[in-house]
C-alpha atoms as a PDB file:
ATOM      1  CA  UNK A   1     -23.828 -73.264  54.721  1.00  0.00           C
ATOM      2  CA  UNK A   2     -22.864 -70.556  52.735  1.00  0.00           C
ATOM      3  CA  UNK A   3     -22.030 -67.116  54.058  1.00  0.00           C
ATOM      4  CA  UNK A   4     -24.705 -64.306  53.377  1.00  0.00           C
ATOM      5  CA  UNK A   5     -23.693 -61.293  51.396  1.00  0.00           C
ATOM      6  CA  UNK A   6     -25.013 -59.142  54.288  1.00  0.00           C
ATOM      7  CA  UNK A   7     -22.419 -60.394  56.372  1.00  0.00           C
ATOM      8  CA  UNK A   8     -19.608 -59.395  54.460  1.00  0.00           C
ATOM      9  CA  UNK A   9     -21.364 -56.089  53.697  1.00  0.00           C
ATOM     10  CA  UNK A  10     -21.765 -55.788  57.803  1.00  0.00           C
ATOM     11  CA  UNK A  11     -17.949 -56.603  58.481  1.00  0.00           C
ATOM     12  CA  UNK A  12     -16.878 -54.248  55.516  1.00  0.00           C
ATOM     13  CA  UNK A  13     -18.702 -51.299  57.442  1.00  0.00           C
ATOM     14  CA  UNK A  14     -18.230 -52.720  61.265  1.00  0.00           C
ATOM     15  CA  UNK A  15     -20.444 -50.637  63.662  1.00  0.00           C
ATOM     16  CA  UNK A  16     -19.209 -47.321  63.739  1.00  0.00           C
ATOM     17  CA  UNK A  17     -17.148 -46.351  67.198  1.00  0.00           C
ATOM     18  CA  UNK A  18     -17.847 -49.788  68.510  1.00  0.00           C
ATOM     19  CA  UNK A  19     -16.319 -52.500  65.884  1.00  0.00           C
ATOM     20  CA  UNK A  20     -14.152 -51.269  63.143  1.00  0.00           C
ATOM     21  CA  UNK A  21     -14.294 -52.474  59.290  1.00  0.00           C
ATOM     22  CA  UNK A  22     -12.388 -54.022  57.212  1.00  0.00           C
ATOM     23  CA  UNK A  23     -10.480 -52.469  54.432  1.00  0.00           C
ATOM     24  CA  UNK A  24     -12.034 -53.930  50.940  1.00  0.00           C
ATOM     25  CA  UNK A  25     -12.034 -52.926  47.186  1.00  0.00           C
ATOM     26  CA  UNK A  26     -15.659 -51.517  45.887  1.00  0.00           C
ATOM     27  CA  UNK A  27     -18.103 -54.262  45.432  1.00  0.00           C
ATOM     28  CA  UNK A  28     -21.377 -53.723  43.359  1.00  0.00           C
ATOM     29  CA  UNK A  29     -23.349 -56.507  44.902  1.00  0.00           C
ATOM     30  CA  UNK A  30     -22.889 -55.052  48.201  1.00  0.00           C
ATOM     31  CA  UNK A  31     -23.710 -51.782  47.067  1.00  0.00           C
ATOM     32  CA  UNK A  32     -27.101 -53.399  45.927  1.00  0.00           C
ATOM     33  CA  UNK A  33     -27.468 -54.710  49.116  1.00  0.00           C
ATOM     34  CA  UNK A  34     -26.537 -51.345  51.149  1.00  0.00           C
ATOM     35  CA  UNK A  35     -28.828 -49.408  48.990  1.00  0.00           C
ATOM     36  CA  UNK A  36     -31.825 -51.567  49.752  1.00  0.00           C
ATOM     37  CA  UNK A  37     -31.142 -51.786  53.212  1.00  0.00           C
ATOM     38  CA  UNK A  38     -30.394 -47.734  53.337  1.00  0.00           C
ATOM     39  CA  UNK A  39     -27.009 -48.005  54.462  1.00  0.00           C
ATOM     40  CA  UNK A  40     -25.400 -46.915  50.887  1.00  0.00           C
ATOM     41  CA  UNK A  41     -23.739 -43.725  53.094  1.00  0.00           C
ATOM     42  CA  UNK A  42     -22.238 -46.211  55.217  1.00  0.00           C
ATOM     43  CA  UNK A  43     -20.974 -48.251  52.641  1.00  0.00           C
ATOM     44  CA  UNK A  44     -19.809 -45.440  50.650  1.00  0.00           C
ATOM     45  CA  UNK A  45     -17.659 -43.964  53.378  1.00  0.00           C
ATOM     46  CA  UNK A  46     -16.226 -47.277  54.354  1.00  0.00           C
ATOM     47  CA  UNK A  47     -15.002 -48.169  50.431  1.00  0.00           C
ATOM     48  CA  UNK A  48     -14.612 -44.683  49.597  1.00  0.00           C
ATOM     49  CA  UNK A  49     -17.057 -44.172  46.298  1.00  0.00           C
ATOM     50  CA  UNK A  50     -15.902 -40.819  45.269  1.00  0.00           C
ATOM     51  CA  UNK A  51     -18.625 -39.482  43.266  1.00  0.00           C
ATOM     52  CA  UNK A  52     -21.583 -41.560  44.705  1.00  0.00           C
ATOM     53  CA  UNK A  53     -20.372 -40.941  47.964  1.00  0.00           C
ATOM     54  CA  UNK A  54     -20.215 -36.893  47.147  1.00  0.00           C
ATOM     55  CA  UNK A  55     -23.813 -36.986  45.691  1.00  0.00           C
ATOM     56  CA  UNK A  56     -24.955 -38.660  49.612  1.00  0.00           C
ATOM     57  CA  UNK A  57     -23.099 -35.993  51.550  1.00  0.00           C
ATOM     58  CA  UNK A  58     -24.808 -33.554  49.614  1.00  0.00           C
ATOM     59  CA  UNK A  59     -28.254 -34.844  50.550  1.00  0.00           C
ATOM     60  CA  UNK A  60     -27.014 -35.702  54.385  1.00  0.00           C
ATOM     61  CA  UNK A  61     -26.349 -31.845  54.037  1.00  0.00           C
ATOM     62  CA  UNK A  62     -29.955 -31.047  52.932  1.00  0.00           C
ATOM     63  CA  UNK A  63     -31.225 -33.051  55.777  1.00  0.00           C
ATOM     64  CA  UNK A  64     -29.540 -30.959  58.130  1.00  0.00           C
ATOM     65  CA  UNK A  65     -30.145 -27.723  56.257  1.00  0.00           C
ATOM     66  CA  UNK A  66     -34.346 -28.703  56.544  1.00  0.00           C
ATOM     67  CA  UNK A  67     -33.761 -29.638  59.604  1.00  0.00           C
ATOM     68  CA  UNK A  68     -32.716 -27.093  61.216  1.00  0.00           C
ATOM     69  CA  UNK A  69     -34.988 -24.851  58.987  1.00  0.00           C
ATOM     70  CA  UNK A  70     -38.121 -26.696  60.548  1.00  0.00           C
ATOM     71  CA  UNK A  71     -36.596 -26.947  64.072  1.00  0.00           C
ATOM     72  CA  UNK A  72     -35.869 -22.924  63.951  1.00  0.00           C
ATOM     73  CA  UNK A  73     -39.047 -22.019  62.698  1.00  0.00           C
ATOM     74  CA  UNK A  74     -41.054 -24.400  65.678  1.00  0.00           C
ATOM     75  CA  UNK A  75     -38.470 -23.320  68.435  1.00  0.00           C
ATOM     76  CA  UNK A  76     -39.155 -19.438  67.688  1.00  0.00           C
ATOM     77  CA  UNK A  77     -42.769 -20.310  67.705  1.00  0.00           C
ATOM     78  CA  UNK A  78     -42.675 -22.102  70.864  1.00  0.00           C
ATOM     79  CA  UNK A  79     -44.588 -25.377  69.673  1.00  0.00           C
ATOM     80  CA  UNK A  80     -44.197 -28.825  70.966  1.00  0.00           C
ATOM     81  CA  UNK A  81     -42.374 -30.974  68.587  1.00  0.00           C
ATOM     82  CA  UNK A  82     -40.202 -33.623  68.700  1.00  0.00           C
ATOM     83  CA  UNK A  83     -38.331 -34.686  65.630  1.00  0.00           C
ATOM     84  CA  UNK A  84     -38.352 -39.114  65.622  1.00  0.00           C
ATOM     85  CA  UNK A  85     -37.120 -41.376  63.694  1.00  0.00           C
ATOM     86  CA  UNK A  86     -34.828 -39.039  61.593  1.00  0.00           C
ATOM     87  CA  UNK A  87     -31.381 -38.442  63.312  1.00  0.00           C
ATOM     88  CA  UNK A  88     -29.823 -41.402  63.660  1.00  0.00           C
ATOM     89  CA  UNK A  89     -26.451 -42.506  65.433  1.00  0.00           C
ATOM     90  CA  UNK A  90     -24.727 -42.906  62.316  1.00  0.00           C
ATOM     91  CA  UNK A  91     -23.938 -41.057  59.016  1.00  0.00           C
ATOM     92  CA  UNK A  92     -27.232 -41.569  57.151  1.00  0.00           C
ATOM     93  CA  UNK A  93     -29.535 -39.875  54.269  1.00  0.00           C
ATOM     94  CA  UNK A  94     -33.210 -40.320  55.100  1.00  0.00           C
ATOM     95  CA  UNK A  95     -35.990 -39.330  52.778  1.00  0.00           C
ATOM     96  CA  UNK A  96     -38.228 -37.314  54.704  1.00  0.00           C
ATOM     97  CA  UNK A  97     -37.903 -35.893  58.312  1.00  0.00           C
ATOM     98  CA  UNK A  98     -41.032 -37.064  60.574  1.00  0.00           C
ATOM     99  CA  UNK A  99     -42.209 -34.326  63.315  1.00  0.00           C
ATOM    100  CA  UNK A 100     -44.055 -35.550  66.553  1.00  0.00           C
ATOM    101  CA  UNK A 101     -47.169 -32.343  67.713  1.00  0.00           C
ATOM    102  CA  UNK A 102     -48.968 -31.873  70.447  1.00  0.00           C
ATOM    103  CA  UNK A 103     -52.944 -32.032  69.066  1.00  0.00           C
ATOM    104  CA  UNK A 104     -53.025 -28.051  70.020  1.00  0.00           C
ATOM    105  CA  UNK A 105     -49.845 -26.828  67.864  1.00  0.00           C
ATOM    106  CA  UNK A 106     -50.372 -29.416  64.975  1.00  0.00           C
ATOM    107  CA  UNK A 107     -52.872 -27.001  62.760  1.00  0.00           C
ATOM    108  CA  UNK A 108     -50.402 -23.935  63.699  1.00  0.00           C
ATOM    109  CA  UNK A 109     -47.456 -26.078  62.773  1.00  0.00           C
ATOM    110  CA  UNK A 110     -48.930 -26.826  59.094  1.00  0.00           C
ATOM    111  CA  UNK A 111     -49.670 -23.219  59.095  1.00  0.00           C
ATOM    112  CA  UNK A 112     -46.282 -22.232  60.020  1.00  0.00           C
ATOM    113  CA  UNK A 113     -44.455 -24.083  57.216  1.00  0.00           C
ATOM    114  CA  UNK A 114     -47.064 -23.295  54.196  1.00  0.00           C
ATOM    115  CA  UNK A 115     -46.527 -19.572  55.319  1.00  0.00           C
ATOM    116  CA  UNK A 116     -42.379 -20.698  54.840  1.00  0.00           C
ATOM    117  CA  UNK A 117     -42.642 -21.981  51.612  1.00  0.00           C
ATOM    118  CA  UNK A 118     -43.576 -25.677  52.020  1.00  0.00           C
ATOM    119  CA  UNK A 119     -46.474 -27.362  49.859  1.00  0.00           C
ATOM    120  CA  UNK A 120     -48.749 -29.599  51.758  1.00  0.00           C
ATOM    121  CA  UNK A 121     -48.712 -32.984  49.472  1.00  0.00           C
ATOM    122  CA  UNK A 122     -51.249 -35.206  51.558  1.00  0.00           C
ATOM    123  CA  UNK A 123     -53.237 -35.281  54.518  1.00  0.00           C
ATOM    124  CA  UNK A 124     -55.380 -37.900  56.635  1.00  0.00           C
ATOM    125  CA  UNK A 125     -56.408 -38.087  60.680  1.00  0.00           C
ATOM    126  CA  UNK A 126     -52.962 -38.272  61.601  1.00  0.00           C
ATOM    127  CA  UNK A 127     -50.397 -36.607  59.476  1.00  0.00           C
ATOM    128  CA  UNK A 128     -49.326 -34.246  56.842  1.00  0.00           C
ATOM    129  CA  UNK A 129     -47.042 -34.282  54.829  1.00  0.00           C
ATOM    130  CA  UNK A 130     -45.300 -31.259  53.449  1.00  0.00           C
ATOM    131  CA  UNK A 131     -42.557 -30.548  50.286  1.00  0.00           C
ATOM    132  CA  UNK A 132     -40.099 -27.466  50.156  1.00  0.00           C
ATOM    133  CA  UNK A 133     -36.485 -29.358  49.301  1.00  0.00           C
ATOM    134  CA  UNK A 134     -37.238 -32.008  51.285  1.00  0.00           C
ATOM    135  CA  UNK A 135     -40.101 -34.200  52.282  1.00  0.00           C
ATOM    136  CA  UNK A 136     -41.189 -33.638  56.131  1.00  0.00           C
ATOM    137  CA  UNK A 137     -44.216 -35.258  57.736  1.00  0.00           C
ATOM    138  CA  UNK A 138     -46.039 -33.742  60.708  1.00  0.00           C
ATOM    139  CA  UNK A 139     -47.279 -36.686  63.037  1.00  0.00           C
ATOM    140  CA  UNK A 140     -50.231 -36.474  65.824  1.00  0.00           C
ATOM    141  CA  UNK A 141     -49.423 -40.191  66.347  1.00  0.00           C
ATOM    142  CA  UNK A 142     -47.201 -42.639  64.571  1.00  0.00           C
ATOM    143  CA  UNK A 143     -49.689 -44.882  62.784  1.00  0.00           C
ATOM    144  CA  UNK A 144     -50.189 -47.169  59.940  1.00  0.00           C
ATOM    145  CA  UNK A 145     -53.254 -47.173  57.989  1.00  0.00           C
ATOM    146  CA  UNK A 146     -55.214 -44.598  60.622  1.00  0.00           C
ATOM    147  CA  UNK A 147     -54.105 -46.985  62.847  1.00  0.00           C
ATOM    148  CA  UNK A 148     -52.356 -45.589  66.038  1.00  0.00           C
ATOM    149  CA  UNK A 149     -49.581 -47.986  67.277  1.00  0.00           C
ATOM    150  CA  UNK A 150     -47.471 -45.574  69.391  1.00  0.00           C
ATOM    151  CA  UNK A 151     -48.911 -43.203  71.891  1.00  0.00           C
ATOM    152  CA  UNK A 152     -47.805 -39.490  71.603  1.00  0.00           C
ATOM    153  CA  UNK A 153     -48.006 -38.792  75.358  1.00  0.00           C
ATOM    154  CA  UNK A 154     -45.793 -41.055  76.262  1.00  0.00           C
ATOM    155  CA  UNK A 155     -43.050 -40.475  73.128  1.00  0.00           C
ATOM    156  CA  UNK A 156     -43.172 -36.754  73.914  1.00  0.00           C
ATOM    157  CA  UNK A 157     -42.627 -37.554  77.760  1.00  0.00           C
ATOM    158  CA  UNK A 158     -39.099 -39.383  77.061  1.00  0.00           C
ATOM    159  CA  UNK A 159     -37.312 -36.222  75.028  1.00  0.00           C
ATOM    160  CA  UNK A 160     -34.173 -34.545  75.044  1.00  0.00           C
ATOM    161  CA  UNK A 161     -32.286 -31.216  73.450  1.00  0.00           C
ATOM    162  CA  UNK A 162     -29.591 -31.691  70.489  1.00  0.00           C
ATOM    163  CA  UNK A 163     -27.433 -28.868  69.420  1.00  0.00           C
ATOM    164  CA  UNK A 164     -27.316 -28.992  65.193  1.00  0.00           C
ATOM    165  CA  UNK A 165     -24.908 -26.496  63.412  1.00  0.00           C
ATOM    166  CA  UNK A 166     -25.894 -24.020  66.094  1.00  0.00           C
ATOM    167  CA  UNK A 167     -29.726 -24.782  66.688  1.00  0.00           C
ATOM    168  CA  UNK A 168     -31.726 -26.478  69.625  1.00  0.00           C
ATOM    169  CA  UNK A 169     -33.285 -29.772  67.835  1.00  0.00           C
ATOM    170  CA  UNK A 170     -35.542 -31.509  70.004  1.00  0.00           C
ATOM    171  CA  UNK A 171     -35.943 -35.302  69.781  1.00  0.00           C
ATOM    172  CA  UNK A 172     -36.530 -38.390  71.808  1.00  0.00           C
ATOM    173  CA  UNK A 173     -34.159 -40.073  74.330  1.00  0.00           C
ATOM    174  CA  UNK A 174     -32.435 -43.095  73.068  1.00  0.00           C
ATOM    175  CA  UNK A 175     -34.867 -45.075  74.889  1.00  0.00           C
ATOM    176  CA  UNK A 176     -37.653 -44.034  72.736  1.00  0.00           C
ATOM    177  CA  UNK A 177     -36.012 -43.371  69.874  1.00  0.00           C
ATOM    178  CA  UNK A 178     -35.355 -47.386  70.032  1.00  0.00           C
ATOM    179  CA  UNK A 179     -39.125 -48.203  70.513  1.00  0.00           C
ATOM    180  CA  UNK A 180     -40.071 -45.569  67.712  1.00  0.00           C
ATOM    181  CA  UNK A 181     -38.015 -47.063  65.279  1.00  0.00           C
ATOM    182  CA  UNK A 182     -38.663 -50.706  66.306  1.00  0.00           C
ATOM    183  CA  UNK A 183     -42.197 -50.092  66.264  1.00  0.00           C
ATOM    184  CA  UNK A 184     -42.398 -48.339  63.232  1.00  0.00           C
ATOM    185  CA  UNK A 185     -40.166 -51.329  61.374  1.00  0.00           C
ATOM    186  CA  UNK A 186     -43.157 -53.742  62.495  1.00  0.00           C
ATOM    187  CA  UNK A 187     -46.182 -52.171  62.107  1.00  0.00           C
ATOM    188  CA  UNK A 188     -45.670 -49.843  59.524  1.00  0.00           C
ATOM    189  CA  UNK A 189     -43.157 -50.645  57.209  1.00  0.00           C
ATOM    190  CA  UNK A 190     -43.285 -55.026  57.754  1.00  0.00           C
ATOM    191  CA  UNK A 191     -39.454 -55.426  57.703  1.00  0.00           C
ATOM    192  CA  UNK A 192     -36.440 -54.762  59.244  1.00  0.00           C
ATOM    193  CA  UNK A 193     -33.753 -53.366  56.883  1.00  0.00           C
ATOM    194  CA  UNK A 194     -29.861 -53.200  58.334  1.00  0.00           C
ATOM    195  CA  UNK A 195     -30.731 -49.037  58.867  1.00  0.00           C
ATOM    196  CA  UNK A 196     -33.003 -50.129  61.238  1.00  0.00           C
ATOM    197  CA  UNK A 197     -30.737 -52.655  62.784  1.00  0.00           C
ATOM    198  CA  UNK A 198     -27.723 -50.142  62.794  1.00  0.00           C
ATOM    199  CA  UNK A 199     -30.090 -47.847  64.878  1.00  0.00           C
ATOM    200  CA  UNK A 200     -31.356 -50.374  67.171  1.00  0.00           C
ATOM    201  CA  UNK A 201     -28.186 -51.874  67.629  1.00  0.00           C
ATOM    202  CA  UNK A 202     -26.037 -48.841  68.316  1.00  0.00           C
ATOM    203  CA  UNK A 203     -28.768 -47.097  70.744  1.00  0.00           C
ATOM    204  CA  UNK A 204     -28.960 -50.244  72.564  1.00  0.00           C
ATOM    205  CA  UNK A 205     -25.453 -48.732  73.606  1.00  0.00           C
ATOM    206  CA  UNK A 206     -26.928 -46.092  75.396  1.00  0.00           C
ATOM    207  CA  UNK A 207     -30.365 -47.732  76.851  1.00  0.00           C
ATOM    208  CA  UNK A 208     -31.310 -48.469  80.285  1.00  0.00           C
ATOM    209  CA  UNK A 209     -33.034 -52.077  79.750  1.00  0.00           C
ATOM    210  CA  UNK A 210     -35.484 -51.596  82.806  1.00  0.00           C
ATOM    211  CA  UNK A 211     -36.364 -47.749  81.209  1.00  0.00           C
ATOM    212  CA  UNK A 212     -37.062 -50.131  77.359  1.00  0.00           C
ATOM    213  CA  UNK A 213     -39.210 -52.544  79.749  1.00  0.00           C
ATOM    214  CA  UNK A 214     -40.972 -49.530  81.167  1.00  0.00           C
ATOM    215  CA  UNK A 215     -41.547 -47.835  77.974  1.00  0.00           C
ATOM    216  CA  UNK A 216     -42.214 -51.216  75.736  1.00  0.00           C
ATOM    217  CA  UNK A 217     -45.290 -51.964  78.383  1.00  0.00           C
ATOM    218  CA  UNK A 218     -46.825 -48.670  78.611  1.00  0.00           C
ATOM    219  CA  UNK A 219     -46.771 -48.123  75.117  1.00  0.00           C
ATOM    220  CA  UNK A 220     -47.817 -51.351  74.557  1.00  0.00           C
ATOM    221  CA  UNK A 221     -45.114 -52.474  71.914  1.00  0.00           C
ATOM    222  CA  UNK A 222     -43.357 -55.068  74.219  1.00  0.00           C
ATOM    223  CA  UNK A 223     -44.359 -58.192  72.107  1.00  0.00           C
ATOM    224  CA  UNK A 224     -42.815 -56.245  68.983  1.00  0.00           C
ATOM    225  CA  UNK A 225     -39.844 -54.528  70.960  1.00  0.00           C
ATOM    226  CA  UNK A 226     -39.338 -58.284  71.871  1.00  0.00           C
ATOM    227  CA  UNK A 227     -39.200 -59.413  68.644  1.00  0.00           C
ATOM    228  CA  UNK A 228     -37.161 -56.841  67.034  1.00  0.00           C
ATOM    229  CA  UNK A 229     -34.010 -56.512  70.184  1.00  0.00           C
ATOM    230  CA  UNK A 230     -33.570 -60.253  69.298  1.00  0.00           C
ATOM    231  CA  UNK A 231     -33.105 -60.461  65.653  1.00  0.00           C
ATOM    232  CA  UNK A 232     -30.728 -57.191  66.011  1.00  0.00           C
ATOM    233  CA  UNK A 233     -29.133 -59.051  68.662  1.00  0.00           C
ATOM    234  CA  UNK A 234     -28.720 -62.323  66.579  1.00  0.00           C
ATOM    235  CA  UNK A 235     -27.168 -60.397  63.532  1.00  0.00           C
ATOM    236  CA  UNK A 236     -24.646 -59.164  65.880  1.00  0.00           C
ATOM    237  CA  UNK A 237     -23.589 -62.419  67.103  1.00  0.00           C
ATOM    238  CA  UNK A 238     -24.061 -64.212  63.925  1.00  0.00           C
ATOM    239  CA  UNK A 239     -21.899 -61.194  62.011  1.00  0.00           C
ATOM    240  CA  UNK A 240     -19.410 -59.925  64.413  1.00  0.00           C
ATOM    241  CA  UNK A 241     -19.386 -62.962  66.885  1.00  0.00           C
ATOM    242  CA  UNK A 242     -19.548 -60.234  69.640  1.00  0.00           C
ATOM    243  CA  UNK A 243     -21.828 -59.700  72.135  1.00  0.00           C
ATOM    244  CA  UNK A 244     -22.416 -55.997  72.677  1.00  0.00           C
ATOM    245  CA  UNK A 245     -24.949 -53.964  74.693  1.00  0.00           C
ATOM    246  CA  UNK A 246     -27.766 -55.459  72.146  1.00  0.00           C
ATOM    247  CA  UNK A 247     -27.364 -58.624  74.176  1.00  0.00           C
ATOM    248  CA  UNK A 248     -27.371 -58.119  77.422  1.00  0.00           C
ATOM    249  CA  UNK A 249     -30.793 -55.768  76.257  1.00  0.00           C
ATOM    250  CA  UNK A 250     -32.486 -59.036  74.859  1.00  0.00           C
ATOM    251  CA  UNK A 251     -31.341 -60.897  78.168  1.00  0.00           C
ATOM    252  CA  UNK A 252     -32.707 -58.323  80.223  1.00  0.00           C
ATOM    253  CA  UNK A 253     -36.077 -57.791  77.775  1.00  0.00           C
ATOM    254  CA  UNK A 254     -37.040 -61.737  77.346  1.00  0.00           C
ATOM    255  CA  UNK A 255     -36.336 -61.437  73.631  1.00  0.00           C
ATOM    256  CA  UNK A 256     -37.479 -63.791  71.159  1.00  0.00           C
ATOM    257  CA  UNK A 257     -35.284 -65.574  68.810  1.00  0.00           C
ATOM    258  CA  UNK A 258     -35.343 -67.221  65.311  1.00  0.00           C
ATOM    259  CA  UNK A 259     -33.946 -69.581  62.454  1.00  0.00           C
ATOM    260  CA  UNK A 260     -30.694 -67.762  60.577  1.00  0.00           C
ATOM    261  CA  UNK A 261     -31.568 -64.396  58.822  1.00  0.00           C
ATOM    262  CA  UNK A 262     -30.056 -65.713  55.616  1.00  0.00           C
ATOM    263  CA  UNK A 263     -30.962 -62.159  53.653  1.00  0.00           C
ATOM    264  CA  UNK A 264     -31.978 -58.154  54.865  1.00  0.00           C
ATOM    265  CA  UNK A 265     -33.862 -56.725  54.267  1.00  0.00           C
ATOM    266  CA  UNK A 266     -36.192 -59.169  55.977  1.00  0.00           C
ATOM    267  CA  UNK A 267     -39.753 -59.515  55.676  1.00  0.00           C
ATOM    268  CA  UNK A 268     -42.100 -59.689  58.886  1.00  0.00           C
ATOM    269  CA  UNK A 269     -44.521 -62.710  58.711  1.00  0.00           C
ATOM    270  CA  UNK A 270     -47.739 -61.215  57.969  1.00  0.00           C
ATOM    271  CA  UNK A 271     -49.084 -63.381  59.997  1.00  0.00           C
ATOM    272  CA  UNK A 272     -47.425 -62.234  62.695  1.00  0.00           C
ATOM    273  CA  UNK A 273     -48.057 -58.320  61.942  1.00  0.00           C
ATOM    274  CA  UNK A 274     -52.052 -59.285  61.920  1.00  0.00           C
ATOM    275  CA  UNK A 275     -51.733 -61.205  65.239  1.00  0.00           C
ATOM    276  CA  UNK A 276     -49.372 -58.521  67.200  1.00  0.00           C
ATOM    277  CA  UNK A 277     -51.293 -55.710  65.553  1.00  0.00           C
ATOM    278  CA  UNK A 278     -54.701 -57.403  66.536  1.00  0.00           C
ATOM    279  CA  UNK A 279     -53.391 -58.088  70.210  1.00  0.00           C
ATOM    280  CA  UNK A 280     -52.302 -54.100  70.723  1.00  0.00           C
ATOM    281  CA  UNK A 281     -55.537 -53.133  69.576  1.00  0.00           C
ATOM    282  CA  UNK A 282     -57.727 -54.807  72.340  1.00  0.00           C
ATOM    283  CA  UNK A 283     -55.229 -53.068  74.570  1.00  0.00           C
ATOM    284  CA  UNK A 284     -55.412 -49.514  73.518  1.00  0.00           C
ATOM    285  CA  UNK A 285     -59.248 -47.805  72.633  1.00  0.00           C
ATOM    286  CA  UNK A 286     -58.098 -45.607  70.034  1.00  0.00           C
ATOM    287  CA  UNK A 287     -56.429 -48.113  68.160  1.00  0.00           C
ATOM    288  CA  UNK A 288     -59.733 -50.943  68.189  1.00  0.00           C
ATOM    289  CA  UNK A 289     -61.673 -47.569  67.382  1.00  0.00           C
ATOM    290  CA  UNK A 290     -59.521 -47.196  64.428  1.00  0.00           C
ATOM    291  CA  UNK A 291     -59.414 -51.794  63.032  1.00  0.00           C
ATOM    292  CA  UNK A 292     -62.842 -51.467  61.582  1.00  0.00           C
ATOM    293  CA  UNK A 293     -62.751 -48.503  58.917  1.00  0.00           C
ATOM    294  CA  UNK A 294     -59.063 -49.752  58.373  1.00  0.00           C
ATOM    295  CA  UNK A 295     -60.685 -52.948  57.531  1.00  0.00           C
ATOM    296  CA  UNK A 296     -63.354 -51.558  54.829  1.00  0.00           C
ATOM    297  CA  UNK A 297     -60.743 -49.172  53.458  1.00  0.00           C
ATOM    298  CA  UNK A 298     -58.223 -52.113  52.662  1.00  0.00           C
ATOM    299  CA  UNK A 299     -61.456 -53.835  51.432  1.00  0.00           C
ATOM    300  CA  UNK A 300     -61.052 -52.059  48.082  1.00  0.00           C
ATOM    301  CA  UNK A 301     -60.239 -52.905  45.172  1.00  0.00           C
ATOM    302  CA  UNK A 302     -57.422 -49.819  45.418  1.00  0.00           C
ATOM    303  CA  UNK A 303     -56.276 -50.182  48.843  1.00  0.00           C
ATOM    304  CA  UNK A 304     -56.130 -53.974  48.041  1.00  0.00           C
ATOM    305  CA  UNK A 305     -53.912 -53.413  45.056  1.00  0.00           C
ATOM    306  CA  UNK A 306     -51.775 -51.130  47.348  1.00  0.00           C
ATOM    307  CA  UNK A 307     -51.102 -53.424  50.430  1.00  0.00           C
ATOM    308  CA  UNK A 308     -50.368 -56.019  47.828  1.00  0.00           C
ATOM    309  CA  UNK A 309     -47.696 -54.190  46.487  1.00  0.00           C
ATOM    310  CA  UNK A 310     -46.586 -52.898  50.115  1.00  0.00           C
ATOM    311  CA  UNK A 311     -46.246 -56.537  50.905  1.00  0.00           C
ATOM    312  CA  UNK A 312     -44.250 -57.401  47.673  1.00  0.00           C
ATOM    313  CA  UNK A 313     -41.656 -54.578  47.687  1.00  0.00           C
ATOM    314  CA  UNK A 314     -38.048 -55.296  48.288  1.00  0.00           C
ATOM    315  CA  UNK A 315     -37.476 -52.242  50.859  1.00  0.00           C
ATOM    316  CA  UNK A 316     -39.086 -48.918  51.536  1.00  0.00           C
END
C-alpha cells in the first residue's frame, strides 16, 4: 500500500521536543498539504522557507501582539475570561483568537473592546465576533449552529495563568484545552486537520487520563473525546511507530479505533456528527432546547446552501 503524503510531511516536522524531524529539501506538495491542515509554520520552520516562513512569523507576532492587547485590557478590568483554543503547544498562526465570558462580563467585554478600537462584525445567542488587526470572538459557550456542545462552567473551572511577553494570559489547563479542541474538531468544524492532531497529541503529554475521563463525562463529550484520542493515537503509531503519552491516554479512555487514515485533513462521517450530536443533546437541556430552531434554520434554502458547502470544503 502506498505511503500517504501526510506521513512524510509528519516525519519531515517530527513532534516538536518529543520526536525530532528529518532534514529534507522544500517540497510543494507537502506544503499543500501543511497549509490545509494549518501546520504551514511548522513546515516552514522545519525546511526553512525564507520568505514564506518570514511572512508567518510576522502574523504569529500579531497573534501575540492582540493577544496580549485583549488579555491586558480584560485583566485591568477584572472580567472573567479565558482565552481557548488559541495558544497552542507549538509554533502556530491561528486566524482569530476565541475568548471564553462569564454571562455577567460578556456585554462589558464587547463594550470594552468597541471603546479600544475593535469593530463588532457579527453577533448571535452565543458569540461576537470583533475586527481591529485581528479577528477575536467572544464566546458565552462554544457552540455550533446555536447549539451548545461544551459547558462554560465547567471549561472555566479547569484554568490556569500564562505569562506572554510580560502579561498574565489566562487559559484552560491542558486537560481542557484537549476536550475544547477535540470537541470543537467534531461538532463544529466536522474534521480533524493535523493542527488539531499536533495539539491533541502533544497535550496528551501533559494530561492526567482519569482528570480527561472526569472532564469528557461531565461535559458530556466522552463519545467524541473517544473518538478523537484514538485516531490521534493511530497517526502516531502509524507515522512515527512510537507509542507516546497519546497511547497510554486511549488505553486508559476506551478509545475507539478505525480503518487507515489514508489522507488529513479527514472528514467526520456525518452520520456520525448527527448521531453523537443527537445523543449529547438528550443529555444536556440547553442543548435539546437549542435542536429544534437549529433544525428550521438549516431548513432554508440559505442555511442549506451553507452547510452544503461546510460539508464540501477541504479544511477550515
Amino acid at each position: 500500500m502506498e505511503i500517504p503524503a501526510y506521513f512524510n510531511l509528519l516525519r519531515t516536522i517530527g513532534i516538536p521536543g518529543i520526536i525530532d524531524g528529518r532534514q529534507t529539501e522544500v517540497d510543494s506538495e507537502l506544503l499543500r498539504i501543511a497549509r490545509l491542515n494549518k501546520i504551514a509554520l511548522l513546515y516552514s520552520t522545519a525546511v526553512n522557507i525564507d520568505g514564506y516562513h518570514k511572512d508567518l512569523i510576522l502574523r504569529r507576532e500579531l497573534l501575540t501582539k492582540t493577544l496580549n492587547d485583549v488579555c491586558s485590557i480584560f485583566n485591568k478590568n477584572r472580567i472573567k475570561y479565558c482565552i481557548f483554543k488559541t495558544i497552542k503547544p507549538f509554533p502556530t498562526t491561528p486566524s482569530d483568537i476565541d475568548v471564553l465570558l462569564s454571562q455577567e462580563d460578556f456585554g462589558e467585554a464587547e463594550t470594552l473592546l468597541t471603546s479600544s478600537g475593535y469593530r463588532k462584525r457579527a453577533h448571535d445567542s452565543y458569540s461576537s465576533t470583533l475586527e481591529k488587526e485581528m479577528v477575536v470572538d467572544l464566546q458565552l459557550q462554544p457552540s455550533v449552529s446555536n447549539m451548545p456542545y461544551l459547558p462554560r462552567t465547567i471549561l472555566m473551572q479547569n484554568t490556569v495563568i500564562k505569562s506572554m511577553n510580560g502579561c498574565n494570559v489566562r487559559t484552560l489547563s491542558p486537560d481542557a484545552e484537549l476536550i475544547a479542541i477535540a470537541s470543537h474538531s467534531f461538532y463544529k468544524e466536522q474534521m480533524l486537520t493535523l493542527n488539531d492532531y499536533y495539539a491533541i497529541t502533544m497535550l496528551a503529554e501533559q494530561v492526567d487520563s482519569q482528570q480527561i475521563l472526569d472532564l469528557a463525562t461531565r461535559a458530556k463529550v466522552l463519545e467524541v473525546i473517544r473518538m478523537v484520542v484514538g485516531l490521534c493515537s493511530q497517526i502516531t503509531e502509524s507515522v512515527f511507530n512510537a507509542q507516546l503519552e497519546i497511547s497510554k491516554l486511549g488505553i486508559d479512555i476506551g478509545a475507539s479505533y478505525v480503518h487507515p487514515i489514508q489522507t488529513m485533513p479527514l472528514k467526520f462521517a456525518f452520520a456520525s456528527i448527527i448521531k453523537l450530536l443527537i445523543s449529547r443533546a438528550s443529555k444536556d437541556e440547553e442543548m435539546r432546547r437549542s435542536v429544534v430552531p437549529a433544525i428550521i434554520r438549516i431548513a432554508s434554502p440559505r442555511q442549506l446552501r451553507r452547510l452544503i458547502s461546510h460539508m464540501m470544503r477541504s479544511t477550515y
